[in-house]
N, C-alpha and C. Protein backbone atom coordinates (compact mmCIF):
# COMPACT_ATOMS: atom_id res chain seq x y z
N UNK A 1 -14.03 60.89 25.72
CA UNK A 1 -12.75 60.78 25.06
C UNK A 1 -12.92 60.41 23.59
N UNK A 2 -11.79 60.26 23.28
CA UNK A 2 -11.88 59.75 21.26
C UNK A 2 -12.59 59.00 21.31
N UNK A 3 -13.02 57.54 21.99
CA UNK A 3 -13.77 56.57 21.54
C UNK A 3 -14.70 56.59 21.71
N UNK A 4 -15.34 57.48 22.63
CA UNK A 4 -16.61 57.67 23.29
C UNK A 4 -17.38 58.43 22.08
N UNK A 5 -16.49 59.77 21.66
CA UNK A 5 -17.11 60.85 20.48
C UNK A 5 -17.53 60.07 19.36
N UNK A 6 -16.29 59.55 18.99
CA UNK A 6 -16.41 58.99 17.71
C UNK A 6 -17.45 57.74 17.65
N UNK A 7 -17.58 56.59 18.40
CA UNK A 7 -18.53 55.32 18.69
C UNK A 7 -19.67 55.85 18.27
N UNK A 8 -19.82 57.34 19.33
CA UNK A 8 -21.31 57.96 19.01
C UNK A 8 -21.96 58.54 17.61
N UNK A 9 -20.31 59.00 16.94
CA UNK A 9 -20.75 59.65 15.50
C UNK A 9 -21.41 58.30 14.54
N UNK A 10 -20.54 57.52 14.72
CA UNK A 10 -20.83 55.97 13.78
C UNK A 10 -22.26 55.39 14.01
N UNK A 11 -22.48 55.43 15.26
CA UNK A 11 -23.83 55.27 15.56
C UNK A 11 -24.79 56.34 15.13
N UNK A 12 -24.62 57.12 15.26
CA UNK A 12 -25.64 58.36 14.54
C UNK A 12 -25.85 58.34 12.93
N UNK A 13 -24.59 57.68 12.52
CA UNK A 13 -24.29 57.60 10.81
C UNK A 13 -25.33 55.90 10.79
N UNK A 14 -25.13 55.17 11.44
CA UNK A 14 -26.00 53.66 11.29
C UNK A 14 -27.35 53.90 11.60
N UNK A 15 -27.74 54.61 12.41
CA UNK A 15 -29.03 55.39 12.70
C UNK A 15 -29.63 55.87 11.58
N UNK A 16 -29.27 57.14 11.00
CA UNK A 16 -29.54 57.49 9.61
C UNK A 16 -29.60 56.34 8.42
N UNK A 17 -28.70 55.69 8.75
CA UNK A 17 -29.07 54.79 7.29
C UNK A 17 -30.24 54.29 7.67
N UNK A 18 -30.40 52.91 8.91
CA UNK A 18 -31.47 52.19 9.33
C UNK A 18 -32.70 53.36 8.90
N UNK A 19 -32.66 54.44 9.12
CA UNK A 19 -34.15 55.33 9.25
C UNK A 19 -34.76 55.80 7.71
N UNK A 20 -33.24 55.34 6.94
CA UNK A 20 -33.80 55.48 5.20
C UNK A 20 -34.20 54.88 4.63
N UNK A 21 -33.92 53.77 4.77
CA UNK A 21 -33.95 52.09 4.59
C UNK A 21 -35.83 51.84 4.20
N UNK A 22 -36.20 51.79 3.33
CA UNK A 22 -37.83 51.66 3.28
C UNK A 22 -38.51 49.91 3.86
N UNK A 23 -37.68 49.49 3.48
CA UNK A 23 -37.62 47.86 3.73
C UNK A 23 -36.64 47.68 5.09
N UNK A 24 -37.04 47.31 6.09
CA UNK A 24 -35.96 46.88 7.08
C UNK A 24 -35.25 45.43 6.80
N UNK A 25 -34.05 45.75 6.36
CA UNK A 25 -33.55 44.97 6.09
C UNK A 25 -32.21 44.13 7.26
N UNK A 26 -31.85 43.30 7.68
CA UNK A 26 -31.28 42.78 8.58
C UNK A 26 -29.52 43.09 8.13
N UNK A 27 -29.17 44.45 8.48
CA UNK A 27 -27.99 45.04 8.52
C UNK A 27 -27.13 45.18 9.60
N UNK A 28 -25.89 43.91 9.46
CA UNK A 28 -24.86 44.46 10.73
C UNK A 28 -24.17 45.50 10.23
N UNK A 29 -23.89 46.61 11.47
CA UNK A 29 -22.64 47.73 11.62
C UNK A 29 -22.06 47.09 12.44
N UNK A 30 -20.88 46.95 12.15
CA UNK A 30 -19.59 46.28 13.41
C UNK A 30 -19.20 47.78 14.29
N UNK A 31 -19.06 47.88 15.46
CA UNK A 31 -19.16 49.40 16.80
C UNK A 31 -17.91 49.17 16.44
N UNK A 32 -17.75 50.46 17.07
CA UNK A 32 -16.16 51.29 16.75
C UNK A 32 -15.32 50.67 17.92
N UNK A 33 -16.28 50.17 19.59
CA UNK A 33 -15.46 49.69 20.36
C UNK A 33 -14.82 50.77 21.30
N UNK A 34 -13.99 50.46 22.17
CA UNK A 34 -13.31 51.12 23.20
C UNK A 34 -11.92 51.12 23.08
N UNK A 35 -11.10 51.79 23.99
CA UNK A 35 -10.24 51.83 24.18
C UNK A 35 -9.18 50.22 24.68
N UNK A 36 -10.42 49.28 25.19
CA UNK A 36 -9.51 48.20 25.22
C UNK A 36 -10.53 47.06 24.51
N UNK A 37 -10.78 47.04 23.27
CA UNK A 37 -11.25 46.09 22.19
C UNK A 37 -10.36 45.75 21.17
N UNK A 38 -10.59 44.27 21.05
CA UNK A 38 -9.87 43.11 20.75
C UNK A 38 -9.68 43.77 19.09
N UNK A 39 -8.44 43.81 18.32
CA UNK A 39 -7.89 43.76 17.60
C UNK A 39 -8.37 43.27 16.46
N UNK A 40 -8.98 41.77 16.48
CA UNK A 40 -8.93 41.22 15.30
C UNK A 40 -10.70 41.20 15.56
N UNK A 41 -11.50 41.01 16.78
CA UNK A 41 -12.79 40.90 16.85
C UNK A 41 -13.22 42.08 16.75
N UNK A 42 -12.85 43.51 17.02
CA UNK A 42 -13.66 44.63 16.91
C UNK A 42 -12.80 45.39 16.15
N UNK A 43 -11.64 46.00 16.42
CA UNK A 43 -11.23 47.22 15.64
C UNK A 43 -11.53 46.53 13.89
N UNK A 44 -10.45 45.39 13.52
CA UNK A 44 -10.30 44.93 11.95
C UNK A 44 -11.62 44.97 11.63
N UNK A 45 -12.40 44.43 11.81
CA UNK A 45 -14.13 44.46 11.35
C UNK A 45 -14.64 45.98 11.20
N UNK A 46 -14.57 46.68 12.01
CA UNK A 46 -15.02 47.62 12.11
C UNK A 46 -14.13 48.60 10.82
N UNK A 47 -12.94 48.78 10.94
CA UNK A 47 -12.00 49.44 9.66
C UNK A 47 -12.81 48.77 8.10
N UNK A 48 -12.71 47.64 8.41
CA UNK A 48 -12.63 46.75 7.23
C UNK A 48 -14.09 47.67 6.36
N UNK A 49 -14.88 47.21 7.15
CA UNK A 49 -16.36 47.49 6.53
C UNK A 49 -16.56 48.85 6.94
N UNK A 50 -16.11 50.05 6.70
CA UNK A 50 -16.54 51.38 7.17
C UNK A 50 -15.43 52.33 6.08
N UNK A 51 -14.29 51.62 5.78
CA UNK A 51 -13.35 51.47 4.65
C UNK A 51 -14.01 51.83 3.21
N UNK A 52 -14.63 50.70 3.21
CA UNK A 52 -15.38 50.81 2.09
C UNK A 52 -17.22 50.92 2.10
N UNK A 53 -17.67 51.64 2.67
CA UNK A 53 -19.06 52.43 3.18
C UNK A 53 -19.61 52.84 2.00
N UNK A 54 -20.60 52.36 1.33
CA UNK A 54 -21.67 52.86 0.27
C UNK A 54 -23.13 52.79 1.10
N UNK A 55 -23.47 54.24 1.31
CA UNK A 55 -24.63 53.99 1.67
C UNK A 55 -25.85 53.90 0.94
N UNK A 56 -26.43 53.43 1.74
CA UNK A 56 -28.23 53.22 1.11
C UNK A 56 -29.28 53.76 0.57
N UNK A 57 -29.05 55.34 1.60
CA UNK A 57 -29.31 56.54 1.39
C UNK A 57 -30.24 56.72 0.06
N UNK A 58 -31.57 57.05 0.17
CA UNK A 58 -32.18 57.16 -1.45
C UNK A 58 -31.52 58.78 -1.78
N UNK A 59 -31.59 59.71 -0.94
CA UNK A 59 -31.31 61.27 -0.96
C UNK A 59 -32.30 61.72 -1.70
N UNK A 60 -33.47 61.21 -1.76
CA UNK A 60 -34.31 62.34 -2.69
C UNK A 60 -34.64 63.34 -1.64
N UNK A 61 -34.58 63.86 -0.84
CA UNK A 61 -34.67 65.48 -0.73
C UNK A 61 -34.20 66.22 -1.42
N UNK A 62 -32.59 65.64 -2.30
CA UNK A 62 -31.48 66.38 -3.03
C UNK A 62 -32.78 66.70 -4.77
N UNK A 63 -33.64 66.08 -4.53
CA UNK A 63 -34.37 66.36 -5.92
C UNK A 63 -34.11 67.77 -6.14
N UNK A 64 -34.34 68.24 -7.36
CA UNK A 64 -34.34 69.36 -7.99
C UNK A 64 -35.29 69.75 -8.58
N UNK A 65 -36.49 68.57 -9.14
CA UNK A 65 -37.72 68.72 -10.11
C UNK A 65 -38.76 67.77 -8.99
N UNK A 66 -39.62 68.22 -9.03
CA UNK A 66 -40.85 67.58 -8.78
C UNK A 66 -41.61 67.48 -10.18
N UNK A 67 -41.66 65.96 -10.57
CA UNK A 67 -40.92 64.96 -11.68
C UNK A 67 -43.12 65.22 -11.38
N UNK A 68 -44.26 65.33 -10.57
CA UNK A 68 -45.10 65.47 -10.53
C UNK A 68 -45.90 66.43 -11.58
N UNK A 69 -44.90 67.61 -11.64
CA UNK A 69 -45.08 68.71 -12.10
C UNK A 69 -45.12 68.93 -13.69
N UNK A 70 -44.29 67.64 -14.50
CA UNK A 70 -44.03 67.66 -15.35
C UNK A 70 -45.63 68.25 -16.30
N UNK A 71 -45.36 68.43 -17.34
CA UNK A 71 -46.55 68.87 -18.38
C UNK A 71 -46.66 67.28 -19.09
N UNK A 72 -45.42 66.62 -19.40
CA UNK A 72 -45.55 65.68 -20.28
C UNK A 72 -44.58 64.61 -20.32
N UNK A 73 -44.75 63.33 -21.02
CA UNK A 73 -43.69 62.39 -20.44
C UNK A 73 -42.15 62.80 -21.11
N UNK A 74 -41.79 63.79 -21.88
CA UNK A 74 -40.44 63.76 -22.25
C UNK A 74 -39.68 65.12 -21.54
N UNK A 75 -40.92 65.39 -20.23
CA UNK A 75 -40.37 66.48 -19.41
C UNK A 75 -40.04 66.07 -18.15
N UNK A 76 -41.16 64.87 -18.06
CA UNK A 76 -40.72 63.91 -16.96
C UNK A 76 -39.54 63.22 -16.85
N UNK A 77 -38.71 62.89 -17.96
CA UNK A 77 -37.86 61.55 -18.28
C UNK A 77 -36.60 62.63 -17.73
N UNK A 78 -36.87 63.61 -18.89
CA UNK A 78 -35.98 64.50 -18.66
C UNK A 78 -35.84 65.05 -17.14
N UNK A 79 -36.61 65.40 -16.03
CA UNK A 79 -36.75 65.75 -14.86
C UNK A 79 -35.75 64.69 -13.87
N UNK A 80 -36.74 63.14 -14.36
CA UNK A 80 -35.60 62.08 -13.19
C UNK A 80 -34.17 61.79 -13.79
N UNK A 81 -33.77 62.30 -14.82
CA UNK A 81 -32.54 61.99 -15.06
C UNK A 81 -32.26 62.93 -14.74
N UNK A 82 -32.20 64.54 -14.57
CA UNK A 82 -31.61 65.09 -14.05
C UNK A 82 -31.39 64.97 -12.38
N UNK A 83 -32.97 64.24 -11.68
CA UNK A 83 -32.68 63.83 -10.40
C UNK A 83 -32.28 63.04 -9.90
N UNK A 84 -31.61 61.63 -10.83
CA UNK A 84 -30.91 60.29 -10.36
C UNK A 84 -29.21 61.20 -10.71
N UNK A 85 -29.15 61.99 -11.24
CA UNK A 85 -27.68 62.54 -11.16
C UNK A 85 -26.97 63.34 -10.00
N UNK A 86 -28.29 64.27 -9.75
CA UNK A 86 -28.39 64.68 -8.35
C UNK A 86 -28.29 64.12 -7.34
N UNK A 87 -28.66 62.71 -7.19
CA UNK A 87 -28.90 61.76 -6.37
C UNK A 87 -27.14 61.26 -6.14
N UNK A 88 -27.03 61.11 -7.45
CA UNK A 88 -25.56 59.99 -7.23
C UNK A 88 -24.63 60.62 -6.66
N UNK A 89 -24.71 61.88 -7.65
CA UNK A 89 -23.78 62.41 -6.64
C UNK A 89 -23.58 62.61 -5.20
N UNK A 90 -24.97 62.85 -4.64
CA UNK A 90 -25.38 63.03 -2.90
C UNK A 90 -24.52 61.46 -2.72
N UNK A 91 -24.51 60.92 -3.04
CA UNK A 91 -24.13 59.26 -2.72
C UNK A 91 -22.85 59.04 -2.72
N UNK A 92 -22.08 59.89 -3.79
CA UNK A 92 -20.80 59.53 -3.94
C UNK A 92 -20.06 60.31 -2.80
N UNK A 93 -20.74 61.97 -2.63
CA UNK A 93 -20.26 62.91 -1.50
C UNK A 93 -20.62 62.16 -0.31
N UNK A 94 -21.66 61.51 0.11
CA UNK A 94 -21.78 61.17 1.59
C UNK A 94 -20.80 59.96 1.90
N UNK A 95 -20.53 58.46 0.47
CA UNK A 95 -19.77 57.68 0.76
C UNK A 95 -18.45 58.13 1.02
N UNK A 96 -17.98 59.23 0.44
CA UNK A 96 -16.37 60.10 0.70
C UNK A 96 -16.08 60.54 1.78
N UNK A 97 -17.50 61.24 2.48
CA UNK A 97 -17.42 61.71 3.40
C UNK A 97 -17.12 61.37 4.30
N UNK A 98 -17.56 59.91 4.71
CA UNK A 98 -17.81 59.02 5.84
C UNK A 98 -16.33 58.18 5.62
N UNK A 99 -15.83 57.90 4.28
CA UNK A 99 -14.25 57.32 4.28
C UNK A 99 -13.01 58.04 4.50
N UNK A 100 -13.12 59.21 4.21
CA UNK A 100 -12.31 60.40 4.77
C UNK A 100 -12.61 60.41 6.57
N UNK A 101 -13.90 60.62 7.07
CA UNK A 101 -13.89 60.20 8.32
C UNK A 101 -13.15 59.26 9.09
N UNK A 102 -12.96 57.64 8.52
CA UNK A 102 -12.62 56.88 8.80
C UNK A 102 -11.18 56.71 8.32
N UNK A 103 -10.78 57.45 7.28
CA UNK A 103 -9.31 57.83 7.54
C UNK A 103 -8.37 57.97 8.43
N UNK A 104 -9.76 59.44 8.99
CA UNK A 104 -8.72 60.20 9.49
C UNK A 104 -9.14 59.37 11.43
N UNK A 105 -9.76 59.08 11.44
CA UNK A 105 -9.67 58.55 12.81
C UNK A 105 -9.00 57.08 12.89
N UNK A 106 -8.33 56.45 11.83
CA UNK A 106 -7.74 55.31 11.56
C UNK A 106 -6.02 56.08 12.03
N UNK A 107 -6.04 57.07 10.96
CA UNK A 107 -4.78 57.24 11.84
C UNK A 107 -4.26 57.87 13.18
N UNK A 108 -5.25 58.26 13.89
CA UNK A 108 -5.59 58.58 15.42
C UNK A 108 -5.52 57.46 16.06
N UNK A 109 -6.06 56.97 16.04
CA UNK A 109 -6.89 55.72 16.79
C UNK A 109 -5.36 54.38 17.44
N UNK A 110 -5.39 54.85 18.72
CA UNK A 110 -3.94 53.84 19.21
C UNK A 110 -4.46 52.33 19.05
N UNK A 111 -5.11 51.58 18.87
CA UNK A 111 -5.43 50.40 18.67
C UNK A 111 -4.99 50.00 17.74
N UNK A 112 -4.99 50.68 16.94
CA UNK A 112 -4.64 50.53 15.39
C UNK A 112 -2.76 50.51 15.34
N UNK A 113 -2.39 52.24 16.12
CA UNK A 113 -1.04 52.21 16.21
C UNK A 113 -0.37 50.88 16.78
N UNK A 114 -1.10 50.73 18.02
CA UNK A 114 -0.31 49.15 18.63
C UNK A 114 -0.36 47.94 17.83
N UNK A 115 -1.14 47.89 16.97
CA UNK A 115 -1.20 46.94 16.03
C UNK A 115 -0.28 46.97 15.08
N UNK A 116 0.59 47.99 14.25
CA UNK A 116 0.82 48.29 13.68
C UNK A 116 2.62 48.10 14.11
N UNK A 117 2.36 48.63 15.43
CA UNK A 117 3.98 48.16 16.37
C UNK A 117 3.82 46.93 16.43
N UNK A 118 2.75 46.22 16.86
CA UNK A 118 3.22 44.81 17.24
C UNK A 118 3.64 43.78 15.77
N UNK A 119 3.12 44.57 13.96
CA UNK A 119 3.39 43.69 13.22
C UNK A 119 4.86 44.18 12.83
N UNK A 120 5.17 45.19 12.88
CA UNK A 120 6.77 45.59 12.91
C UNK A 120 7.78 44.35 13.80
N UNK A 121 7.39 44.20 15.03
CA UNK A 121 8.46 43.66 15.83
C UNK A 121 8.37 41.95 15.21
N UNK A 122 7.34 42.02 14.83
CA UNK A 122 6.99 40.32 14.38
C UNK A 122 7.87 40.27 13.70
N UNK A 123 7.80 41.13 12.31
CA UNK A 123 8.41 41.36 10.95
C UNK A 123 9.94 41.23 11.67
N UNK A 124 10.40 42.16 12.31
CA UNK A 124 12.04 42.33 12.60
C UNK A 124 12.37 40.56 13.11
N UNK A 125 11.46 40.23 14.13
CA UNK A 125 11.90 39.03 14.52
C UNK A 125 12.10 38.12 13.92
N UNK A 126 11.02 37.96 13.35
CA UNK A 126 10.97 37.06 11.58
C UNK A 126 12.42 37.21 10.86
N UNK A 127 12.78 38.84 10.66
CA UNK A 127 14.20 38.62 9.98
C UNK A 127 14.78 38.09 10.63
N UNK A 128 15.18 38.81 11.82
CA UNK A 128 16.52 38.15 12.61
C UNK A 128 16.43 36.83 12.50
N UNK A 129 15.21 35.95 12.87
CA UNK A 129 15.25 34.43 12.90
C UNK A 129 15.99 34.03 11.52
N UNK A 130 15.53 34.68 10.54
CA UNK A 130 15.93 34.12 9.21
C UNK A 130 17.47 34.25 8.71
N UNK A 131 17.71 35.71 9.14
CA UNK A 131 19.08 35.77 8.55
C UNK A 131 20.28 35.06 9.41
N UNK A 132 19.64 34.82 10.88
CA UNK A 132 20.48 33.85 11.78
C UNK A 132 20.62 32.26 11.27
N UNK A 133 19.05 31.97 10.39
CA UNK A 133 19.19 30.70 9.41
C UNK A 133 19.72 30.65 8.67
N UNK A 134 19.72 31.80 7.74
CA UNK A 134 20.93 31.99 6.75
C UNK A 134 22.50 31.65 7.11
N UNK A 135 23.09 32.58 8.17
CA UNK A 135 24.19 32.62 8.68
C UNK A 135 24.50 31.44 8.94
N UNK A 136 23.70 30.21 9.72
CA UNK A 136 24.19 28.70 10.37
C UNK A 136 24.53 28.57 8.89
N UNK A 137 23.48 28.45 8.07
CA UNK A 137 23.74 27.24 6.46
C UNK A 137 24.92 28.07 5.87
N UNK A 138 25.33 28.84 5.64
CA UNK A 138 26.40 29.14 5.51
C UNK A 138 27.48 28.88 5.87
N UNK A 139 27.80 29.03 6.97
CA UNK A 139 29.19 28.19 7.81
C UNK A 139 28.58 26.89 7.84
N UNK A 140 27.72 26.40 7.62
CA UNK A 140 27.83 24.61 7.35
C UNK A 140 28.52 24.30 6.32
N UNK A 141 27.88 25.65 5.39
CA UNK A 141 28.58 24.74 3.98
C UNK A 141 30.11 25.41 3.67
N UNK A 142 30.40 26.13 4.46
CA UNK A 142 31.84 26.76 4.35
C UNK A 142 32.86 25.25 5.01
């Protein structure tokens, strides 16, 4: 089902990073969770930090020059600046990629919808309580 597909894509995306990573570094991914995970312990964590996703990713496969090849150092300089541009960009497309992902399964995702109903009814209740406070102090002071 949705949570099953998707859990697995996120994990395949935390996979890839961990496997780029030259230094293992001690990185939580908060799981996407199930169909009946807690609100504020799994879904919010998980939105929160996947929201804003910059990965680690070096992308030099995206090279363009083998910076090796150069004849000389102002062919070299010239080579990695054209390949740290190459790079960023791979960085900026994969971080988009993966937030557009998480978009669009944010607004799928019923955990989220029920959350979203349950701060509505709060909100309405909240008024009613208030404007019923309003209404007493009013005829008090009438």
């Amino acid at each position: 089902g949705f949570y099953a597909v998707y859990r697995g894509i996120f994990e395949q995306i935390v996979q890839e990073e961990l496997e780029s990573l030259q230094e293992p570094e001690d990185l939580a991914f908060p799981t996407f969770g199930d169909s009946r995970s807690d609100y504020k312990t799994v879904v919010h964590l998980f939105y929160a930090h996947w929201q804003s996703f910059c990965t680690r990713r070096s992308m030099a496969w995206r090279d363009k020059y083998d910076t090796r090849q150069a004849s000389n150092h102002w062919e070299k300089r010239a080579m990695d600046k054209e390949n740290r541009k190459i790079r960023e960009k791979a960085r900026k497309e994969r971080n988009e990629v993966v937030r557009q992902l998480v978009a669009f399964i944010r607004k799928r995702d019923r955990r989220v919808q029920a959350h979203c109903h349950k701060l509505k009814e709060e909100n309405a209740e909240k008024t009613k309580r208030f404007e019923e406070l309003r209404r007493r102090q009013k005829l008090q002071q009438a």
